[in-house]
C-alpha atoms as a PDB file:
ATOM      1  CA  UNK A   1      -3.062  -3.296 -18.829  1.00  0.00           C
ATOM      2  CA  UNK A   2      -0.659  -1.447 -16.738  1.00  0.00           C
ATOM      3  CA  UNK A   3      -1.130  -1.151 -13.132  1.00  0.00           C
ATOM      4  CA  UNK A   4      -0.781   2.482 -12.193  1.00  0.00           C
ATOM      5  CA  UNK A   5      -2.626   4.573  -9.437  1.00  0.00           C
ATOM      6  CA  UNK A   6      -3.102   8.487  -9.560  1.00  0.00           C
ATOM      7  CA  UNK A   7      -4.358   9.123  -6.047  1.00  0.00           C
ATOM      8  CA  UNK A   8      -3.050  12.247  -4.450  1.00  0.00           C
ATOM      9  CA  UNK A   9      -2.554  13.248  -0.763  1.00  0.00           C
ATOM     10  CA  UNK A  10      -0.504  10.885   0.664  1.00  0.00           C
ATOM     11  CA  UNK A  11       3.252  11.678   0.123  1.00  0.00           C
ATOM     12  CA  UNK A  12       2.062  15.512  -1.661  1.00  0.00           C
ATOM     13  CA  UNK A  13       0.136  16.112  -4.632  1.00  0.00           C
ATOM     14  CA  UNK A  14      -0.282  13.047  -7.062  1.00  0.00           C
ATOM     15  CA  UNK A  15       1.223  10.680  -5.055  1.00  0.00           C
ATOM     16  CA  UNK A  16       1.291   7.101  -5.631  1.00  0.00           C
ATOM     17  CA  UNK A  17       2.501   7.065  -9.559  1.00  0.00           C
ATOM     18  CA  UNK A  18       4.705   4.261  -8.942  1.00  0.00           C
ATOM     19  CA  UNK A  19       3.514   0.684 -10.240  1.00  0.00           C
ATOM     20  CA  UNK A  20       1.970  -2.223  -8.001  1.00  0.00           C
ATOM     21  CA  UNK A  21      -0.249  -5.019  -8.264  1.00  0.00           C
ATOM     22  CA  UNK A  22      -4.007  -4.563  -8.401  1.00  0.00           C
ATOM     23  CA  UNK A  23      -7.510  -6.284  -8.402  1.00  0.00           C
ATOM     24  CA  UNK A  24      -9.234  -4.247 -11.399  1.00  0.00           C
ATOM     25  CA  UNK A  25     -12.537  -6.149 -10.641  1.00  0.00           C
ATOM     26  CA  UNK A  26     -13.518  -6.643  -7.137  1.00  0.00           C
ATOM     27  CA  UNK A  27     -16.167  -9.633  -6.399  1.00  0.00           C
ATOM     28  CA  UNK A  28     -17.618  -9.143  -3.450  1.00  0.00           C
ATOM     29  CA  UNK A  29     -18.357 -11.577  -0.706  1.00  0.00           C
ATOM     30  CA  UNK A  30     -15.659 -13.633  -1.944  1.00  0.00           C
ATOM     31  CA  UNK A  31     -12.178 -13.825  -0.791  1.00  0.00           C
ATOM     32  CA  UNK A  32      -9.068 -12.667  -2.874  1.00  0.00           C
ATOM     33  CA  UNK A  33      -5.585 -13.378  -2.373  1.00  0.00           C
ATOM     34  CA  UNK A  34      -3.957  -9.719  -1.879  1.00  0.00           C
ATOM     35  CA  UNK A  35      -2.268  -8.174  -4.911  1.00  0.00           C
ATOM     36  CA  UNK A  36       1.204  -8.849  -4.529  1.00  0.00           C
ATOM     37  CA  UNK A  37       0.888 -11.801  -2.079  1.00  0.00           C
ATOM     38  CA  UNK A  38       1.275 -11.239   1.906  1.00  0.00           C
ATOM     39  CA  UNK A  39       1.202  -8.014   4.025  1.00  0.00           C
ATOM     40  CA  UNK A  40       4.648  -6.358   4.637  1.00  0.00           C
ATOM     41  CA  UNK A  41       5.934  -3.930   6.849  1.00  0.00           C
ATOM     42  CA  UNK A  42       5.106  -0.050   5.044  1.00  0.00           C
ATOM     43  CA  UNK A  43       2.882  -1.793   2.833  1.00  0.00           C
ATOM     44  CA  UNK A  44      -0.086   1.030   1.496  1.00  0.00           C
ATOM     45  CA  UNK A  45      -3.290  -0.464  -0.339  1.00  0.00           C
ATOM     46  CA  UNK A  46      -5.252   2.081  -2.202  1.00  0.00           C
ATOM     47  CA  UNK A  47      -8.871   0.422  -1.851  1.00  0.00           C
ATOM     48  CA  UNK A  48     -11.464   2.231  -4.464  1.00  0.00           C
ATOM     49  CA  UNK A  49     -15.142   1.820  -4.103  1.00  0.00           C
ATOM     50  CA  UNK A  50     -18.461   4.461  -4.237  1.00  0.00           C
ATOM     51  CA  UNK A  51     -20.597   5.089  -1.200  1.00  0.00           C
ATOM     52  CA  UNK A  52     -24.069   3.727  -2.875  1.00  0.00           C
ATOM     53  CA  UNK A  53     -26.444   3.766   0.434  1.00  0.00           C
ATOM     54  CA  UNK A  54     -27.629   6.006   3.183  1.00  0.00           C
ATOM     55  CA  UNK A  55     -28.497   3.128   5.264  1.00  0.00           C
ATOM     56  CA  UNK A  56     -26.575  -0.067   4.533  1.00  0.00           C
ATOM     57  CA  UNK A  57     -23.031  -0.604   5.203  1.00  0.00           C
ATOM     58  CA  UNK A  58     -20.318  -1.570   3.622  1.00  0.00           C
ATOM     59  CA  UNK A  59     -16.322  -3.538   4.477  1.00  0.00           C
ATOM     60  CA  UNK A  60     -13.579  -5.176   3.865  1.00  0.00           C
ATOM     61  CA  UNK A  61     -11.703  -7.510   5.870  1.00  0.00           C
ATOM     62  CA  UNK A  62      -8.095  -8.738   5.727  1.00  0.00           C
ATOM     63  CA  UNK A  63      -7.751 -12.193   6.717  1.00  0.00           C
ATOM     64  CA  UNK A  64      -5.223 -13.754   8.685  1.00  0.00           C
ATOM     65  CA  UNK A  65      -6.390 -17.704   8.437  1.00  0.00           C
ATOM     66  CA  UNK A  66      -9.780 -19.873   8.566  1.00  0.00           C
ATOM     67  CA  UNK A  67     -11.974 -18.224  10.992  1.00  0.00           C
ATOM     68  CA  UNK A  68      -9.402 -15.182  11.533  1.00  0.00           C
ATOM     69  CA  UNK A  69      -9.923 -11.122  10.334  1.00  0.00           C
ATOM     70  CA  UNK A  70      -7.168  -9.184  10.994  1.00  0.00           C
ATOM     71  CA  UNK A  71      -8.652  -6.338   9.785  1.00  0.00           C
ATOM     72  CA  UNK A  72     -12.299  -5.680   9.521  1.00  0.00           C
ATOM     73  CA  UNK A  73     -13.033  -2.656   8.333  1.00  0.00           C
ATOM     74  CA  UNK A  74     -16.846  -1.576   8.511  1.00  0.00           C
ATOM     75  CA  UNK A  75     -18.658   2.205   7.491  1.00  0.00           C
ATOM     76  CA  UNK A  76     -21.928   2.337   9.207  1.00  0.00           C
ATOM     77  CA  UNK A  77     -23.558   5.256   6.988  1.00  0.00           C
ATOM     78  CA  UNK A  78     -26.709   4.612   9.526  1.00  0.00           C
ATOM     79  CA  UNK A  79     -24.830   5.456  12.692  1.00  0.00           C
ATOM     80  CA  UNK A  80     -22.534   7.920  10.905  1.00  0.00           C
ATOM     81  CA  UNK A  81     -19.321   5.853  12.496  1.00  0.00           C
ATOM     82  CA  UNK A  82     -16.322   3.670  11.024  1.00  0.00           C
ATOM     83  CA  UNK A  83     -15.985   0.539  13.297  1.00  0.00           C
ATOM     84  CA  UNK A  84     -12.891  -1.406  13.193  1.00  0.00           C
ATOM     85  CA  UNK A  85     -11.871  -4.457  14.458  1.00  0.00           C
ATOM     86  CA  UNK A  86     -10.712  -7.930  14.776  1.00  0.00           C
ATOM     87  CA  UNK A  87     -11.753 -12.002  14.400  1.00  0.00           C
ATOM     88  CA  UNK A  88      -9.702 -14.312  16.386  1.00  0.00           C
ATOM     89  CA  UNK A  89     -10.967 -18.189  16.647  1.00  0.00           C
ATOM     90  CA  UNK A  90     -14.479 -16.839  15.397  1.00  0.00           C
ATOM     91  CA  UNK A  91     -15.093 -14.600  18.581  1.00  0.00           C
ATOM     92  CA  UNK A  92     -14.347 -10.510  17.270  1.00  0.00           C
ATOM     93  CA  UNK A  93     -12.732  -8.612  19.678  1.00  0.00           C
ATOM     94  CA  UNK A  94     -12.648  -5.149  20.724  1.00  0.00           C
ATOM     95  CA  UNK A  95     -14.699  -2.363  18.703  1.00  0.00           C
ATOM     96  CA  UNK A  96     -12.184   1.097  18.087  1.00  0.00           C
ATOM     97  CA  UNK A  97     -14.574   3.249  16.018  1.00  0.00           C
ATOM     98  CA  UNK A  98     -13.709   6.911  13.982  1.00  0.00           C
ATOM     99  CA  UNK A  99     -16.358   9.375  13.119  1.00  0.00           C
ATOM    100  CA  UNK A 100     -18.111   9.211   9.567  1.00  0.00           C
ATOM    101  CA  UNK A 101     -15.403  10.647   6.966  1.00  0.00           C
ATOM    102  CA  UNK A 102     -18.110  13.087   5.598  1.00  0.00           C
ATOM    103  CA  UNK A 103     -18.871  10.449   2.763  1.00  0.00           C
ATOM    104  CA  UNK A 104     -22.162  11.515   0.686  1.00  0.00           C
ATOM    105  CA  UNK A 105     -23.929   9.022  -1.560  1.00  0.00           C
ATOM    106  CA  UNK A 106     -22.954   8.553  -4.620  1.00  0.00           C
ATOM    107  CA  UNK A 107     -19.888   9.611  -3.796  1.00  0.00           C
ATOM    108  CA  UNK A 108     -16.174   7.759  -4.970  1.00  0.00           C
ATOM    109  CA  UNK A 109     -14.152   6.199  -1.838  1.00  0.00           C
ATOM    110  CA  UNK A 110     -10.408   6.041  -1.917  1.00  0.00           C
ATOM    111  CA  UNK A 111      -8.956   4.374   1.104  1.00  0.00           C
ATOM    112  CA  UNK A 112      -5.627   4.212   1.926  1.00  0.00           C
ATOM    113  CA  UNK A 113      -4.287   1.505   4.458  1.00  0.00           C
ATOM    114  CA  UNK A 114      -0.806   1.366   5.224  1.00  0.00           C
ATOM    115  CA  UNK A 115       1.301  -1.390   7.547  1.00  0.00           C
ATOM    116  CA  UNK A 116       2.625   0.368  10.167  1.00  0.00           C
ATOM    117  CA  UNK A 117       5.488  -1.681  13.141  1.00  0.00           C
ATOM    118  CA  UNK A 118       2.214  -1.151  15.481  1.00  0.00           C
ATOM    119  CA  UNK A 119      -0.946  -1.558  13.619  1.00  0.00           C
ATOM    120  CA  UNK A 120      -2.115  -0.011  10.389  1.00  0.00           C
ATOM    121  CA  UNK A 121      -3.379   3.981   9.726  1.00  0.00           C
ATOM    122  CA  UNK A 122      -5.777   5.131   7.778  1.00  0.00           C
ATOM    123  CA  UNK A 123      -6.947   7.824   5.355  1.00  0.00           C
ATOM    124  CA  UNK A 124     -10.197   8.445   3.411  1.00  0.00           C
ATOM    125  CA  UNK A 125     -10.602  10.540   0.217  1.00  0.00           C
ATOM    126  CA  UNK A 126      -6.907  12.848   1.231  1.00  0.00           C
ATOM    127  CA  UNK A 127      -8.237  12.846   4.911  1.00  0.00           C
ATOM    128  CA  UNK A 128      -5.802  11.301   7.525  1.00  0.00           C
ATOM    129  CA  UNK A 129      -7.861   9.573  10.689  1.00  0.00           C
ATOM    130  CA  UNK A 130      -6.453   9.892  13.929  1.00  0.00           C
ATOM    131  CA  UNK A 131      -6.635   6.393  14.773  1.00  0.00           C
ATOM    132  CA  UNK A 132      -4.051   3.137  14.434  1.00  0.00           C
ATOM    133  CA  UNK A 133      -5.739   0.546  14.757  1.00  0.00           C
ATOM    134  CA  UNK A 134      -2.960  -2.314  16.306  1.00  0.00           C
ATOM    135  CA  UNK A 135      -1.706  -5.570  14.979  1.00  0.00           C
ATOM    136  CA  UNK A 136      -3.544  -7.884  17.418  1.00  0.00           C
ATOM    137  CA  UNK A 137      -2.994 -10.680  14.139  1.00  0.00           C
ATOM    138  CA  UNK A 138       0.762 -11.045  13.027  1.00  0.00           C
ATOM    139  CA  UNK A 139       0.184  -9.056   9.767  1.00  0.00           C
ATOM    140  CA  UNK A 140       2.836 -11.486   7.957  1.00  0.00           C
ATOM    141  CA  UNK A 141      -0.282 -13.842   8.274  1.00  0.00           C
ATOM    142  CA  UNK A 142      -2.363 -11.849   6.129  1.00  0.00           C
ATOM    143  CA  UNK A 143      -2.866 -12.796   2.367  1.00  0.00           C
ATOM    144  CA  UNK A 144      -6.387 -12.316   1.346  1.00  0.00           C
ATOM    145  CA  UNK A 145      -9.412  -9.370   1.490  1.00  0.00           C
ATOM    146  CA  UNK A 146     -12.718  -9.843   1.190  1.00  0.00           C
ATOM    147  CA  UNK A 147     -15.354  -6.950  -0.220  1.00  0.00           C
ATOM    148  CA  UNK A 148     -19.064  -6.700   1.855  1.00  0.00           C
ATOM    149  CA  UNK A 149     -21.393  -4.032   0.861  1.00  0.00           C
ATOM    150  CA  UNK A 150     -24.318  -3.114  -1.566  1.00  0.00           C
ATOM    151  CA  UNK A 151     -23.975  -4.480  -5.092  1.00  0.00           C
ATOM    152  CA  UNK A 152     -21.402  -1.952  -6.672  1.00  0.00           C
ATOM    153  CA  UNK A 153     -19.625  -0.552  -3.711  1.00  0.00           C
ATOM    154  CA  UNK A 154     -16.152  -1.494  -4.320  1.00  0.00           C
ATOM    155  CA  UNK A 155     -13.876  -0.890  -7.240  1.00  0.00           C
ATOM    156  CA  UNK A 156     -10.535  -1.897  -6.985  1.00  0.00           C
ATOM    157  CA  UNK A 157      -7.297  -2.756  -4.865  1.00  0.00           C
ATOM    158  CA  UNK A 158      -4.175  -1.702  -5.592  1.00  0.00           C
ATOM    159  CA  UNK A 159      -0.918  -2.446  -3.773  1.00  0.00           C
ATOM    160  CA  UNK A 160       1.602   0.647  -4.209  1.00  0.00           C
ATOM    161  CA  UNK A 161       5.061  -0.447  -5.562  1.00  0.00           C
ATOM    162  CA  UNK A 162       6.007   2.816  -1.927  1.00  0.00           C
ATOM    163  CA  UNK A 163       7.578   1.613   0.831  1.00  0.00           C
ATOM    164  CA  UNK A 164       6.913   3.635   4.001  1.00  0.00           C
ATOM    165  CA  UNK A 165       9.274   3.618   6.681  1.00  0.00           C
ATOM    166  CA  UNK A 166      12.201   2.172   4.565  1.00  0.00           C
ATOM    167  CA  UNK A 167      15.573   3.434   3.870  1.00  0.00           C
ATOM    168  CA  UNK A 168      17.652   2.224   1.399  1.00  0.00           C
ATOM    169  CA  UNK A 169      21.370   3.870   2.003  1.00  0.00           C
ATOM    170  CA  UNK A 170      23.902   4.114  -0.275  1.00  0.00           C
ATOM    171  CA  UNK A 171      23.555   3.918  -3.877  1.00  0.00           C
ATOM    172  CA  UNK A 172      23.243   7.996  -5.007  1.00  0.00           C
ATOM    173  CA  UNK A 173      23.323   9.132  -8.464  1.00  0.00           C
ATOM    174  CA  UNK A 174      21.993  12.453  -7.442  1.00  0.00           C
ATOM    175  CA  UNK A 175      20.281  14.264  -4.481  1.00  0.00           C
ATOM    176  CA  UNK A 176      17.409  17.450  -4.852  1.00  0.00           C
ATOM    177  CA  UNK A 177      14.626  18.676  -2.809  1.00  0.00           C
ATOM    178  CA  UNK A 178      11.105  18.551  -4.376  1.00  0.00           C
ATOM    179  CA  UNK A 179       8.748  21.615  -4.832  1.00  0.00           C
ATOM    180  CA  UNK A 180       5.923  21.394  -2.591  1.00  0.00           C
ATOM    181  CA  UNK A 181       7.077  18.045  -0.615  1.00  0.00           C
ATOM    182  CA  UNK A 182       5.760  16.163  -3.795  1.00  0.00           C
ATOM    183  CA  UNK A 183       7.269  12.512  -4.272  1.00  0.00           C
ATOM    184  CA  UNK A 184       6.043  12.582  -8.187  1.00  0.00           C
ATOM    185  CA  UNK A 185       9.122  14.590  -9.019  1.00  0.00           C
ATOM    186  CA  UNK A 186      11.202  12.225  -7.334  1.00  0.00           C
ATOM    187  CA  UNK A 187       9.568   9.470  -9.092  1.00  0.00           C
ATOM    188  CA  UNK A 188       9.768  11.057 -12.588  1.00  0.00           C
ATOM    189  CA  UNK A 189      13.265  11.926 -11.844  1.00  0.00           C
ATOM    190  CA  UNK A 190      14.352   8.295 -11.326  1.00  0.00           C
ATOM    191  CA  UNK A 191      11.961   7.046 -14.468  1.00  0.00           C
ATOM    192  CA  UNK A 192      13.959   9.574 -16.410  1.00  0.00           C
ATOM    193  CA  UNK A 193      17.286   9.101 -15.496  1.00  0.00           C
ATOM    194  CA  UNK A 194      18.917   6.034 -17.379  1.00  0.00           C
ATOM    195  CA  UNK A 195      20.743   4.854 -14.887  1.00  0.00           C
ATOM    196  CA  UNK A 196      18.399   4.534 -11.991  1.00  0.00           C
ATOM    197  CA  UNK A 197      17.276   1.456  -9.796  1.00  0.00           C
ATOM    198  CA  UNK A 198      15.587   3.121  -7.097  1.00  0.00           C
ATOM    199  CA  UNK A 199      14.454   6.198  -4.838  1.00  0.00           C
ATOM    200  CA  UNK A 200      14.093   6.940  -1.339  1.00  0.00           C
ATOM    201  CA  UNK A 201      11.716  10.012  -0.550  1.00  0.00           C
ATOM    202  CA  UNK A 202      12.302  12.262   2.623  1.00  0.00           C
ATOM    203  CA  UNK A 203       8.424  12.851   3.634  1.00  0.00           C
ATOM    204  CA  UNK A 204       9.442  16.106   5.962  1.00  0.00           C
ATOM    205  CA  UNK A 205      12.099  17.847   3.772  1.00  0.00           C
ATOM    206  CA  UNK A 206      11.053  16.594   0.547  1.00  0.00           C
ATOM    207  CA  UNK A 207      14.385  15.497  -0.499  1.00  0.00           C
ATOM    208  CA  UNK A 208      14.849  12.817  -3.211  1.00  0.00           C
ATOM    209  CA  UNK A 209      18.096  10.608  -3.094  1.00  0.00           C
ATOM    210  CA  UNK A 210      18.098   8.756  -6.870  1.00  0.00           C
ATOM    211  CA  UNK A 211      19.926   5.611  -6.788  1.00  0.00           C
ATOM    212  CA  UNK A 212      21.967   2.824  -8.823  1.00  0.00           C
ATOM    213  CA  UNK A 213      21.806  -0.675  -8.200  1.00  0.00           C
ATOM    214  CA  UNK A 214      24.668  -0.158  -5.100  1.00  0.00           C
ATOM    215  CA  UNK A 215      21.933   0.535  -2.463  1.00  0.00           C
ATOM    216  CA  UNK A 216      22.101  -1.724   0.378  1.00  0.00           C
ATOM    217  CA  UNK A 217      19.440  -3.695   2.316  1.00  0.00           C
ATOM    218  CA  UNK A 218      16.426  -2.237   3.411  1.00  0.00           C
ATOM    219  CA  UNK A 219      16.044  -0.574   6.629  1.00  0.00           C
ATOM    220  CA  UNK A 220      13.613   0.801   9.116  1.00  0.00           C
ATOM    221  CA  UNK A 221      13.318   4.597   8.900  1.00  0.00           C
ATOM    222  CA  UNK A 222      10.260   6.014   9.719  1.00  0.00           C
ATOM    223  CA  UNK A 223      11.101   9.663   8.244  1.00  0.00           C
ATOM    224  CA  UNK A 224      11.530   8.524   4.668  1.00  0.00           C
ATOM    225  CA  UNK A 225       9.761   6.326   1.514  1.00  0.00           C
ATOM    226  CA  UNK A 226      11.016   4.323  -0.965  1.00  0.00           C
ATOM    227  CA  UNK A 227      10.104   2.624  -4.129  1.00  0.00           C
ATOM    228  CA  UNK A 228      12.206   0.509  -6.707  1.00  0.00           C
ATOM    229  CA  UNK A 229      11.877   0.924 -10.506  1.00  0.00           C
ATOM    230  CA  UNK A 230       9.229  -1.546 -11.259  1.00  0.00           C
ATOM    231  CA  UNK A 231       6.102  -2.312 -12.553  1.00  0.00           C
ATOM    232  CA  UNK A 232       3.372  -5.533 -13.179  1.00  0.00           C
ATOM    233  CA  UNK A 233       0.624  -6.093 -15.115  1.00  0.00           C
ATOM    234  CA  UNK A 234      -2.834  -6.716 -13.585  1.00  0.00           C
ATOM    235  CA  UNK A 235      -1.992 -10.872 -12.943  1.00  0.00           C
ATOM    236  CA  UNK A 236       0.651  -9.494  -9.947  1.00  0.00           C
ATOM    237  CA  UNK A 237       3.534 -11.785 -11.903  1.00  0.00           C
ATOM    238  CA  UNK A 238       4.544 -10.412 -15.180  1.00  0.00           C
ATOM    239  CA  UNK A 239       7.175  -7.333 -14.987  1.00  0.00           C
ATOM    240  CA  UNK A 240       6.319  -5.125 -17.877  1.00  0.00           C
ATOM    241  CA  UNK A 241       7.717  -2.104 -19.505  1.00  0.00           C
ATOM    242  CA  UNK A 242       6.699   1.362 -18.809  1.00  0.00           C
ATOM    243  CA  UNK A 243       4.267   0.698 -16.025  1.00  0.00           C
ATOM    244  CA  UNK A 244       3.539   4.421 -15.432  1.00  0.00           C
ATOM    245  CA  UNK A 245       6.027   6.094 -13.637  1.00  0.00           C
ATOM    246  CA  UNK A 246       7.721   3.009 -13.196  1.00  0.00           C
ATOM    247  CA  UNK A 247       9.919   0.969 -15.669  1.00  0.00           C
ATOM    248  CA  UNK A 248      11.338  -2.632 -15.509  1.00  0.00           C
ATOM    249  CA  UNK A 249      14.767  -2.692 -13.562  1.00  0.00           C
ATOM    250  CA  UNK A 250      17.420  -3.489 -16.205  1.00  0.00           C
ATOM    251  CA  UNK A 251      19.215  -5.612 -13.025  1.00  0.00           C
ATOM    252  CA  UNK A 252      17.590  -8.889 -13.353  1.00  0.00           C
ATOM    253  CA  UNK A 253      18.977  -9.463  -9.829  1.00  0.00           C
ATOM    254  CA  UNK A 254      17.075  -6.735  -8.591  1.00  0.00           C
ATOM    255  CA  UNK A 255      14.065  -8.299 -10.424  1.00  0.00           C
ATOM    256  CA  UNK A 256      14.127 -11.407  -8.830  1.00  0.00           C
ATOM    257  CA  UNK A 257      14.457 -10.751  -5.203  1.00  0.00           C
ATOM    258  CA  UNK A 258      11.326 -10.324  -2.809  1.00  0.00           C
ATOM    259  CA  UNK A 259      12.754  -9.007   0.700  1.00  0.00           C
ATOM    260  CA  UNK A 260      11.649  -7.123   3.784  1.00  0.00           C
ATOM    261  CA  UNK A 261      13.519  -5.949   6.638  1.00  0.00           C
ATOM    262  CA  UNK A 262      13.138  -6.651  10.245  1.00  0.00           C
ATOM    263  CA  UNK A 263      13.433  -3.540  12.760  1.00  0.00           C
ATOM    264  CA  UNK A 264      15.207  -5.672  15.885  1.00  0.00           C
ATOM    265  CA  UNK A 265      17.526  -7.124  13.899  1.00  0.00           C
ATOM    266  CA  UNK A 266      18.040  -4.905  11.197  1.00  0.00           C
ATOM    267  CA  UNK A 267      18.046  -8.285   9.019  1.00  0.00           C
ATOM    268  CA  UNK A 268      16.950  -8.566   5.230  1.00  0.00           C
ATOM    269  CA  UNK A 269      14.271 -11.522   5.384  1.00  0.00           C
ATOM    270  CA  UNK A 270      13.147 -13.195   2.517  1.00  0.00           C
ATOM    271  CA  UNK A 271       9.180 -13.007   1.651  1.00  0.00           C
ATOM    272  CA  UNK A 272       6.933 -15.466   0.043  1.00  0.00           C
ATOM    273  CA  UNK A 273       8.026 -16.350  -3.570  1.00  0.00           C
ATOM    274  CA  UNK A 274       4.578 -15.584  -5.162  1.00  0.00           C
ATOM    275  CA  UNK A 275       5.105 -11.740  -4.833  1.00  0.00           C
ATOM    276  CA  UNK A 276       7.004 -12.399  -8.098  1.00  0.00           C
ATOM    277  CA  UNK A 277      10.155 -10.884  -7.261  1.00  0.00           C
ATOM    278  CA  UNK A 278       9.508  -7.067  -5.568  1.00  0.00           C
ATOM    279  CA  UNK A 279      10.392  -6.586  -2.067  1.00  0.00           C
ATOM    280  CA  UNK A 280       7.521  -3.407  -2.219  1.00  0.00           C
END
């Protein structure tokens, strides 16, 4: 089963059609190792679930270590409020709380978190909240979720093969703007075109850069996004063919490499090997 997300609204209409890792089944109460292994920098999660209860809430946490949340993230239907927050040597921290995203019962949730250089940003069902929430855990420590809720709430998690806030230079095959700002075309350009490693996506102009296998390291840009030509099946390890949008890099060097960048230095860093070999 090919691991493929067709939420819209982040990055223009139908965003996210580029491969990742995802948790199909979602067992709540108990804690998962993230899709795709630890948090990186411009990481985004697309976190499904339904709203099932008027009156009893509902979270997920990202945890840091034994006795740590990074990220708790709790919908209080009851007090119409979002409540985020932290757990550091089992004593939580600081509430910062959002109003209630207009969520009705019955209702589908999609969540997007993404890893910002600060903290992480939100947005629920195409609606961008006006809160980051900041890194008060290192979020390279981060490498499992756990699901709280009613019986049913939650859905799936899917880690996007997009990068926010990374560059990669160099590289071009070919260079158009999008209609509409939408990073689909870009995507379906690069799945198209034979010769095609990756893409970086210019969120403002809507620009698309298409590139070979001569793009150099990652780097911090916080203008543009950008994927490589990749996909997994559910188990977060096995590359497969046609993943969606997304196709299995004919460089087996590509393939094999799992790398972030680091904004001080401007350093490629290698990541934890059981990512499988994708530095997204």
């Amino acid at each position: 089963k090919a691991v493929v997300s067709t939420q819209s609204g982040h990055y223009g209409r139908g965003a996210h059609h580029t491969g990742g890792w995802k948790i199909a089944k979602i067992k709540q109460g108990k804690e998962l190792n993230l899709p795709g292994g630890p948090l990186r920098l411009g990481n985004v999660f697309i976190i499904r679930g339904k709203h099932t209860s008027s009156k009893k809430g509902w979270s997920f946490n990202f945890h840091g270590g034994k006795n740590e949340i990074a990220l708790h993230f709790n919908g209080r239907p009851s007090k119409k409020v979002v409540v985020l927050n932290t757990l550091i040597g089992g004593k939580w921290g600081k509430e910062i709380k959002f109003g209630w995203p207009d969520l009705k019962v019955g209702q589908t949730m999609v969540i997007l978190v993404t890893v910002h250089l600060k903290g992480y940003d939100f947005q629920v069902n195409n609606n961008k909240i006006k809160v980051m929430f900041p890194h008060r855990v290192p979020f390279k420590k981060v490498r499992s979720v756990k699901f709280g809720g009613p019986a049913g709430t939650w859905t799936s998690i899917h880690r996007s093969c997009l990068r926010d806030n990374t560059n990669l230079a160099g590289g071009d095959i070919l260079t158009f703007v999008t209609k509409g700002k939408n990073i689909d075309q870009c995507s379906e350009k690069c799945k198209k075109h034979a010769a095609c490693v990756a893409f970086t996506f210019h969120k403002q102009s809507g620009r698309c850069w298409i590139k070979n296998g001569a793009y150099r390291k990652p780097s911090y840009n916080k203008l543009v996004v950008s994927a490589t030509k990749l996909a997994y099946i559910t188990d977060g390890k096995t590359p497969i063919m046609g993943g969606g949008n997304m196709i299995l890099l004919s460089h087996r060097k590509r393939a094999t490499q799992s790398n972030t960048w680091d904004k001080n230095s401007g350093a490629e860093k290698a990541v934890d090997g059981n990512t499988a070999g994708h530095w997204g």
